[in-house]
Protein backbone atom coordinates (compact mmCIF):
# COMPACT_ATOMS: atom_id res chain seq x y z
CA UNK A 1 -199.51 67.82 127.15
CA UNK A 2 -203.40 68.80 128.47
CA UNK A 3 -204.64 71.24 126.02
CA UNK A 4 -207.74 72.38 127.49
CA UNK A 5 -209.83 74.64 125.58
CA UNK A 6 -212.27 77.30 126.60
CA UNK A 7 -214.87 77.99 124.81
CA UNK A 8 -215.87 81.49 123.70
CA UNK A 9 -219.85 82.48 123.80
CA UNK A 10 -219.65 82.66 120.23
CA UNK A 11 -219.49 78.63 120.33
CA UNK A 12 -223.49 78.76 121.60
CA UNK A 13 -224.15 78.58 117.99
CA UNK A 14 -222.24 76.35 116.70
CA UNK A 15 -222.93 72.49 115.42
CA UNK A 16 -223.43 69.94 118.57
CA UNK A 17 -220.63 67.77 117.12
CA UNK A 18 -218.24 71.16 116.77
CA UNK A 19 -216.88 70.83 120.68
CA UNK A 20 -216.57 66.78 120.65
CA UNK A 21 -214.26 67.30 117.91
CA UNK A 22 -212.47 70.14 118.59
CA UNK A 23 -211.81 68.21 121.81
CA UNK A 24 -210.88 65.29 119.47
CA UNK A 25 -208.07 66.94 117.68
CA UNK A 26 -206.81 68.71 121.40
CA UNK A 27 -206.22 65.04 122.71
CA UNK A 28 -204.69 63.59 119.66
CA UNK A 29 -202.47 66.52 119.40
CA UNK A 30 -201.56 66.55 122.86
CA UNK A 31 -201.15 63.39 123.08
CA UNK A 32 -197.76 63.87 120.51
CA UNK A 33 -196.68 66.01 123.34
CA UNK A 34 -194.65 64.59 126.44
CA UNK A 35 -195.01 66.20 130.03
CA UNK A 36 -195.86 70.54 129.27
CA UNK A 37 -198.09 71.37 131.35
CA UNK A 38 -201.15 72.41 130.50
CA UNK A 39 -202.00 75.07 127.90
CA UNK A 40 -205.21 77.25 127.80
CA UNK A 41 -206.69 77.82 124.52
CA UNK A 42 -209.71 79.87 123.58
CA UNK A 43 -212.00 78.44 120.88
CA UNK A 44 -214.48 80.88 118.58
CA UNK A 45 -216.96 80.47 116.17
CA UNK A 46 -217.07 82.93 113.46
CA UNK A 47 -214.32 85.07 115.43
CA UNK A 48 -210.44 84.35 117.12
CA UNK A 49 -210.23 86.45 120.22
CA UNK A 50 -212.90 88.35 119.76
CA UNK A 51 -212.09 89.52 116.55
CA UNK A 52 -214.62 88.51 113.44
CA UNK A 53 -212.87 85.93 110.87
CA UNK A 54 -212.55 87.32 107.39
CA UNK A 55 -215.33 85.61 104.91
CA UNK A 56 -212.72 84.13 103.34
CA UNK A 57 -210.82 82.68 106.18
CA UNK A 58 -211.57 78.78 107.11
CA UNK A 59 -209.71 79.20 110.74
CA UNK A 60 -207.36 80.85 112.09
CA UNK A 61 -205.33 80.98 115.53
CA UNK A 62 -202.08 82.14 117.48
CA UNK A 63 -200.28 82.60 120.84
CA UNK A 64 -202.09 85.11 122.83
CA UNK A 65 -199.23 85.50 125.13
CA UNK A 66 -195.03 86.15 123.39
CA UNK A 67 -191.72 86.78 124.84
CA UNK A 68 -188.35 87.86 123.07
CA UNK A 69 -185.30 86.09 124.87
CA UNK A 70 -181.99 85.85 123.41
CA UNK A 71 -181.08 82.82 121.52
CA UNK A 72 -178.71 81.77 124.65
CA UNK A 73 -181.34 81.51 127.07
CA UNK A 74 -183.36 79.67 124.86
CA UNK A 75 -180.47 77.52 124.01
CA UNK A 76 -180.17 76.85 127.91
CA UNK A 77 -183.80 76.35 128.39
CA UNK A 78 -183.37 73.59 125.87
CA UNK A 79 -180.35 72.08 127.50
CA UNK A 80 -181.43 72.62 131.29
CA UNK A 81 -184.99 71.09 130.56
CA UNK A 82 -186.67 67.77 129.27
CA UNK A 83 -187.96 69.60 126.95
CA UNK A 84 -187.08 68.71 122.85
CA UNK A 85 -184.19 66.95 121.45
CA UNK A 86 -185.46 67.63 117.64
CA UNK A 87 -185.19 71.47 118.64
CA UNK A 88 -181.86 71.42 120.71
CA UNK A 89 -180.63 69.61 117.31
CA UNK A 90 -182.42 72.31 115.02
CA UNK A 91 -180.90 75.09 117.66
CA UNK A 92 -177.24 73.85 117.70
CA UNK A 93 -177.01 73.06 113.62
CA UNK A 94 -178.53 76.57 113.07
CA UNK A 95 -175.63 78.33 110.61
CA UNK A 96 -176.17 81.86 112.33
CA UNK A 97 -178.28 81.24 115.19
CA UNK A 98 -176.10 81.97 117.89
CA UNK A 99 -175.79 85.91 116.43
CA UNK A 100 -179.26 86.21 116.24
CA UNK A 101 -179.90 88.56 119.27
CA UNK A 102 -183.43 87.32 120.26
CA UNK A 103 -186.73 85.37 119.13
CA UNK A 104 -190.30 85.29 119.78
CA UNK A 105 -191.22 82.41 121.98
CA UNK A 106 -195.13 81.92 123.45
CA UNK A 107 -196.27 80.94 127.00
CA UNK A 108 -197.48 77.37 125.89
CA UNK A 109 -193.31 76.75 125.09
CA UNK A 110 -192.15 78.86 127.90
CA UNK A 111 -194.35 75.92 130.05
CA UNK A 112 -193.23 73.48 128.45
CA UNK A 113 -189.75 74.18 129.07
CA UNK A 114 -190.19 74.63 132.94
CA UNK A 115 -189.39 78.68 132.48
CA UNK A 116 -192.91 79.67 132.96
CA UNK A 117 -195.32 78.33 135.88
CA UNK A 118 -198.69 76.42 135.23
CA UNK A 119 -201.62 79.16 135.33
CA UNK A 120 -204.57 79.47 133.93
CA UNK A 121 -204.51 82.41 131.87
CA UNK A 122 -205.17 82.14 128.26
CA UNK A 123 -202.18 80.98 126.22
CA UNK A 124 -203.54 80.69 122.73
CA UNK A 125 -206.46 81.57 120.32
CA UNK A 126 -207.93 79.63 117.71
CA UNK A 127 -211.31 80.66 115.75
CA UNK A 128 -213.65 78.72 112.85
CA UNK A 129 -215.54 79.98 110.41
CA UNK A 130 -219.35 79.90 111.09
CA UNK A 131 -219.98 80.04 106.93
CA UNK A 132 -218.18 77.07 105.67
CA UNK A 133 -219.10 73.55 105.88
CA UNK A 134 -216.91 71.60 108.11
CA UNK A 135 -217.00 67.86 108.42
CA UNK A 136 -216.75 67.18 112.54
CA UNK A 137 -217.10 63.55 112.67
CA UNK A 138 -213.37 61.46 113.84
CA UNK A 139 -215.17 58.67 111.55
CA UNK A 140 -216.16 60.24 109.03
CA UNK A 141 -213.07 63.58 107.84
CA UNK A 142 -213.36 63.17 104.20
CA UNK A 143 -216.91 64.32 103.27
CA UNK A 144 -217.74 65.60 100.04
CA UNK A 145 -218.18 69.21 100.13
CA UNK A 146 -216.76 69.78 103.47
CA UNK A 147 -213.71 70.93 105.30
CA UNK A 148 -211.61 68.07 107.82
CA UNK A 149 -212.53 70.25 111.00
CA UNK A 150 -210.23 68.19 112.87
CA UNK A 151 -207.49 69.10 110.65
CA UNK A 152 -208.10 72.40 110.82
CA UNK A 153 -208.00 72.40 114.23
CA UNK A 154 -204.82 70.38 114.87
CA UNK A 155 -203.46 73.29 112.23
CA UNK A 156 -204.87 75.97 114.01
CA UNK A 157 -204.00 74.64 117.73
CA UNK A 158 -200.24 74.26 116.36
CA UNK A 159 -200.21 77.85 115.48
CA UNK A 160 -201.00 78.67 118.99
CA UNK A 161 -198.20 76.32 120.09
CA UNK A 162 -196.13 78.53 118.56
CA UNK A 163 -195.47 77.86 114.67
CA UNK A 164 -195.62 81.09 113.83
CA UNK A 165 -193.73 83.26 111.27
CA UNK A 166 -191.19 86.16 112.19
CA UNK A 167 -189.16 86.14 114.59
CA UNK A 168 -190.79 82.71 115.94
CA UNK A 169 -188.38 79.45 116.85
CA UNK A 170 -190.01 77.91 112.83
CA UNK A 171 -187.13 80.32 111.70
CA UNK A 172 -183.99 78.25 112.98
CA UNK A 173 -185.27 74.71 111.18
CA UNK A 174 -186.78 76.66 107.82
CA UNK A 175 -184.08 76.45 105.28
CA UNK A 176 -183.50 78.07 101.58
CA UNK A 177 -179.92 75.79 101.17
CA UNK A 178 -177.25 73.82 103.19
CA UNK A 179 -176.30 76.07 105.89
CA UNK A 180 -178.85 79.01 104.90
CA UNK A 181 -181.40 79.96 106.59
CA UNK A 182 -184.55 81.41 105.17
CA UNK A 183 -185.29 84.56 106.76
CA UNK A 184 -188.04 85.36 104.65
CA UNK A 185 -189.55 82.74 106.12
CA UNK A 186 -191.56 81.30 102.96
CA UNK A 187 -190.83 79.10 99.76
CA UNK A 188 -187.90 77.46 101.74
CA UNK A 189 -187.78 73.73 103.68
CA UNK A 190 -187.74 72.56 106.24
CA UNK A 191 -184.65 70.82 107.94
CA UNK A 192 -183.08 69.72 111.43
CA UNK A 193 -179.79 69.43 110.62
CA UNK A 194 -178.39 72.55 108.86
CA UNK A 195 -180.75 72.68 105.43
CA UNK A 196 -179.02 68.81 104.47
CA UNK A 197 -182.05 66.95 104.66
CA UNK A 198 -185.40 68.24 103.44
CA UNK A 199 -188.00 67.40 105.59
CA UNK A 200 -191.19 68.67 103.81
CA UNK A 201 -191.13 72.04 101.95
CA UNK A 202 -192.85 75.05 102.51
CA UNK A 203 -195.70 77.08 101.72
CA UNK A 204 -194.96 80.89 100.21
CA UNK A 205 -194.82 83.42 102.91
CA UNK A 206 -198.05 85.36 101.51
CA UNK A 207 -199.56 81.93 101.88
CA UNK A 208 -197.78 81.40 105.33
CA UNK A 209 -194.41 80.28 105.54
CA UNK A 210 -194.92 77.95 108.56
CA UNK A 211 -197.18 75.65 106.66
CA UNK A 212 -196.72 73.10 104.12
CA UNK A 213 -196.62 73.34 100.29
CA UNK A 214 -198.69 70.81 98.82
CA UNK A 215 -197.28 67.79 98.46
CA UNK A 216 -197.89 64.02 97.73
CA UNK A 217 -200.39 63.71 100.54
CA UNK A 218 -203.10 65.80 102.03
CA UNK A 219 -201.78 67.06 105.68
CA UNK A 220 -202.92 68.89 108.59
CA UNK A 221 -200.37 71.71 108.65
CA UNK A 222 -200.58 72.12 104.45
CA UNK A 223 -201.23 75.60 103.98
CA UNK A 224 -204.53 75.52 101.76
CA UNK A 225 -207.49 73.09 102.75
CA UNK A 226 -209.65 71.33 100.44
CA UNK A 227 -212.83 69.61 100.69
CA UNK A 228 -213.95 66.51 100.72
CA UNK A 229 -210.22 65.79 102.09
CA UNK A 230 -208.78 64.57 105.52
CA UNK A 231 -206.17 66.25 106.56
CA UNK A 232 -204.51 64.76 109.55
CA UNK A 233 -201.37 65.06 111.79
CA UNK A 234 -198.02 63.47 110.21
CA UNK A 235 -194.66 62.50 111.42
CA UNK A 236 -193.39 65.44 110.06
CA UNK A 237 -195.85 67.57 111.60
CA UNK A 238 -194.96 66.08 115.21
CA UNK A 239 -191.46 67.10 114.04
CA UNK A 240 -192.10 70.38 113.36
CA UNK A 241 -193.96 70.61 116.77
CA UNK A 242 -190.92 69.08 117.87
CA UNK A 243 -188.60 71.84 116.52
CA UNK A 244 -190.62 74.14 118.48
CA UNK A 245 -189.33 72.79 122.17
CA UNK A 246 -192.04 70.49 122.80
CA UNK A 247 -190.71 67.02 124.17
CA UNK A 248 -192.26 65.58 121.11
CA UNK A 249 -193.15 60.96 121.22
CA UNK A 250 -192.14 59.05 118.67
CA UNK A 251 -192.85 59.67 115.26
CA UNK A 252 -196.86 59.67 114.91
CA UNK A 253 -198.35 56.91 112.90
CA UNK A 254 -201.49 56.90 112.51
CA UNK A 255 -203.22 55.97 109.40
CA UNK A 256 -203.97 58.48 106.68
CA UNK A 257 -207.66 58.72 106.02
CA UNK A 258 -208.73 57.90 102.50
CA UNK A 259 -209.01 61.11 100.65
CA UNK A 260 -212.66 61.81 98.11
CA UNK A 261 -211.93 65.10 96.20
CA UNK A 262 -215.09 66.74 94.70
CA UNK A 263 -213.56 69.71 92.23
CA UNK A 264 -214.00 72.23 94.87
CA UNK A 265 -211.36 74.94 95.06
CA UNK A 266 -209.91 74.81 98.82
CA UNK A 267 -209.47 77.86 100.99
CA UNK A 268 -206.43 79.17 102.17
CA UNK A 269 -205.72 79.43 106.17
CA UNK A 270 -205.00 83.17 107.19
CA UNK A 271 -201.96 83.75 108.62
CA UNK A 272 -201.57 83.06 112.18
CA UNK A 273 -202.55 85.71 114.82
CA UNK A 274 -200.36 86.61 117.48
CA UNK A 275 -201.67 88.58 120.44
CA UNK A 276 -200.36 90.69 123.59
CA UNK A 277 -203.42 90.51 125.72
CA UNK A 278 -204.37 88.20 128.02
CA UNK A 279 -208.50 86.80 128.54
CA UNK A 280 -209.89 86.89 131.88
């Protein structure tokens, strides 16, 4: 998949190195990603969609563009496509899926599945804050006193995908037991094949119920950042991206970044925006 970002005017003032990695984490993200299209997502500093971050918000981002469809369409935009075979699996072993009248699905999946054609409106948006310290360097993620920006943009970028809470497609692999689904949507797991196998559990819903809970390594989609940490894309991430109806590669295996902690407390992502309007 292309992600190709657009940066706001609000990026005039940030860092030199913030665009070289932002582009960074779009091309190793994208790169999980087989065929889609291309998705357009809008990149702020200090604000998401033209909206000012919260002071204590370290990024934040979602679809700018969502669709309800019933769970039968979606079903046969999974079958009739190339589109994922990790979310036709999480959509068929779903205990009450097919009762579910409709769900929440975002341009960037809607192109990926061939039911939506290329344009270049904006599809997603994605803001950093312009307060904290972020460490931007691909060599260099685990920096004392900084936040992996890379990380936090694979995280945010994801969000925009569409692994977002509700009524989102994260709701039909997010599990509270065998054959129970969590509709709460927070302090559940997550599973692809009816709740059986846990996959990696999640964060509380106040936290955000589409991210991680901490667990035994740091992790781009965990749902509070710490500093001094890399947090980078796992195989369970790629399935998760998977689950939402991306054509996902093989399980991603790159090698985890050695992790320095330095006492700091870490900052929580917000929860993930999701937007009607479109950016000229």
């Amino acid at each position: 998949m292309n992600i190709h970002l657009i940066f706001d005017p609000s990026c005039a003032s940030a860092p030199s190195a913030f665009r070289s990695a932002l582009g960074y984490a779009a091309n190793d993200l994208g790169a999980q990603i087989q065929g889609g299209g291309t998705v357009n997502i809008a990149i702020g500093w200090g604000e998401v969609g033209g909206q000012a971050l919260a002071p204590t918000s370290l990024a934040e981002g979602g679809p700018a563009r969502t669709y309800s469809i019933p769970y039968t369409a979606m079903l046969d935009d999974e079958t009739q496509t190339t589109a994922s075979a990790v979310a036709f699996q999480a959509l068929e072993t779903a205990p009450w899926s097919a009762t579910h009248p409709d769900y929440l699905v975002c341009s960037a999946q809607m192109k990926a599945w061939g039911a939506m054609a290329q344009d270049t409106a904006i599809d997603g948006v994605v803001g950093f804050s312009s307060t904290q310290p972020f460490a931007m360097s691909p060599a260099h993620r685990a920096v004392a006193g900084e936040y992996d920006l890379i990380g936090s943009a694979e995280h945010e970028i994801a969000h925009a995908l569409g692994r977002f809470a509700g009524d989102g497609m994260v709701q039909l692999s997010h599990y509270s037991a065998v054959g129970v689904l969590d509709t709460g949507n927070g302090d559940g797991y997550f599973s692809l094949d009816g709740g059986r196998t846990v996959l990696h559990s999640y964060a509380p819903a106040w936290e955000d119920g589409t991210d991680w809970a901490a667990g035994t390594a740091p992790d781009s989609f965990d749902a509070i950042s710490t500093p001094g940490v890399a947090q980078p894309l796992s195989a369970v991430d790629v399935q998760e991206i998977g689950s939402l109806g991306y054509n996902v590669a093989q399980p991603y295996s790159r090698g985890m970044v050695p992790a320095a902690e330095d006492g700091t407390v870490g900052l929580r992502f917000r929860h993930p925006v999701r937007m009607s309007f479109q950016h000229s």
